[in-house]
Protein backbone atom coordinates (compact mmCIF):
# COMPACT_ATOMS: atom_id res chain seq x y z
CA UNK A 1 78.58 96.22 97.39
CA UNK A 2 75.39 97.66 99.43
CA UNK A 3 76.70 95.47 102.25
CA UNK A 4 80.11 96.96 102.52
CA UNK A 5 78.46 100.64 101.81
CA UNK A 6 76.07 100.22 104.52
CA UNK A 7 79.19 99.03 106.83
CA UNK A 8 81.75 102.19 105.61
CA UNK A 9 78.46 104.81 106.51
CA UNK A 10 78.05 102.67 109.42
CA UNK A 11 80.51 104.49 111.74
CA UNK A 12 81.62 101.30 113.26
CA UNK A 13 85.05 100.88 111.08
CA UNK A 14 88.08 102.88 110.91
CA UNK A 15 89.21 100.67 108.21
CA UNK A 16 87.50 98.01 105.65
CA UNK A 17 90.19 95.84 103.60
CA UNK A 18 88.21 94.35 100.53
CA UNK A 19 91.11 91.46 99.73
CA UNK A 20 91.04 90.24 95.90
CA UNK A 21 88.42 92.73 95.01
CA UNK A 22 89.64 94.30 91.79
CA UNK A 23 91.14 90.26 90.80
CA UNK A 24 87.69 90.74 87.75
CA UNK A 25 85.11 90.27 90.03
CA UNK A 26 84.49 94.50 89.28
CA UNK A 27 83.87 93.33 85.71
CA UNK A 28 80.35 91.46 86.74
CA UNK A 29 78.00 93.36 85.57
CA UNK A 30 76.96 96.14 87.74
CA UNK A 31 79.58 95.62 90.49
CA UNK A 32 81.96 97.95 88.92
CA UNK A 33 79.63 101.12 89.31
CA UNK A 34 78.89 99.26 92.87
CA UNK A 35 82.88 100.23 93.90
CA UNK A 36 83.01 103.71 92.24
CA UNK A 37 79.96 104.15 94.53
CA UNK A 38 81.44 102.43 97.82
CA UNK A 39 84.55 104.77 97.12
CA UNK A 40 82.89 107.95 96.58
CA UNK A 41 80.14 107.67 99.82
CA UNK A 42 82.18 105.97 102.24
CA UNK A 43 82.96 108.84 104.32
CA UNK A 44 85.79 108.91 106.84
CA UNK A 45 86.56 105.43 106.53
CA UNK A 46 90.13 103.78 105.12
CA UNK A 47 89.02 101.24 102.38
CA UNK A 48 91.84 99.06 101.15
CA UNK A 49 91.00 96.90 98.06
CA UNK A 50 93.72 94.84 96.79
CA UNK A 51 93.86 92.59 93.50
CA UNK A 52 94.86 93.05 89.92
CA UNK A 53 94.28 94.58 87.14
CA UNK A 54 91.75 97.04 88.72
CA UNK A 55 89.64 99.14 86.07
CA UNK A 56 91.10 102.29 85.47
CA UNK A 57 87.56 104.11 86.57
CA UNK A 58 88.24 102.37 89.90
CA UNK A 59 91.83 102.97 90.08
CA UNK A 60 91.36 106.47 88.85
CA UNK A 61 89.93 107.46 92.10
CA UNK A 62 92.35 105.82 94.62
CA UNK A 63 94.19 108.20 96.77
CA UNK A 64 96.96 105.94 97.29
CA UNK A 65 97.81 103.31 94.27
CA UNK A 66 100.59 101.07 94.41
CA UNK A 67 102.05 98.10 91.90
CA UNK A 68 103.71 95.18 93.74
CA UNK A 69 106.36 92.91 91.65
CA UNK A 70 108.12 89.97 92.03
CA UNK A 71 112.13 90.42 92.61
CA UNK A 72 112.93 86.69 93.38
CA UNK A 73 110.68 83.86 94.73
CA UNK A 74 111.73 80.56 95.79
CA UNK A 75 109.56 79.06 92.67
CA UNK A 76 112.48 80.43 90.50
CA UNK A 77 115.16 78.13 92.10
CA UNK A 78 112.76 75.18 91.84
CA UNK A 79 111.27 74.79 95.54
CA UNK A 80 107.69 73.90 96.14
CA UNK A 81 105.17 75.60 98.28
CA UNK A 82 105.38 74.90 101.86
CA UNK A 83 101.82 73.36 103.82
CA UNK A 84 101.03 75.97 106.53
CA UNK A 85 103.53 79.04 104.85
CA UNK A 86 102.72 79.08 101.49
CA UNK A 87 98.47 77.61 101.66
């Protein structure tokens, strides 16, 4: 998490996307006060950090917070995973 401070106080990013973040690797030990940290100093920049569940002390401070679910999926009516679409 230093890394990605250092790059939000960096001045060079409008935005930072930290993909599967919150998917338990915040439950190492130490990381999760690492994030509170990167979300609380970052300064002007957008950080987006996707994955589930996210701690609630993480989540807690998120301006924006959103839940996605499945409706359908093409699992459900018994087709595979497609190479190049689905991996």
């Amino acid at each position: 998490m230093n890394y990605a401070l250092q790059e939000a106080k960096s001045g060079q990013w409008d935005l930072m996307i930290l993909d599967e973040l919150l998917n338990g690797y915040v439950l190492y030990p130490g990381l999760q006060q690492g994030v509170i940290k990167l979300l609380e100093e970052a300064g002007n920049v957008d950080l987006v950090l996707t994955g589930r569940p996210g701690p609630q002390e993480i989540l807690a401070r998120g301006e924006l917070v959103t839940e996605l679910g499945k409706i359908s999926h093409p699992f459900d009516r018994g087709l595979s995973a497609r190479k190049g679409i689905d991996y």
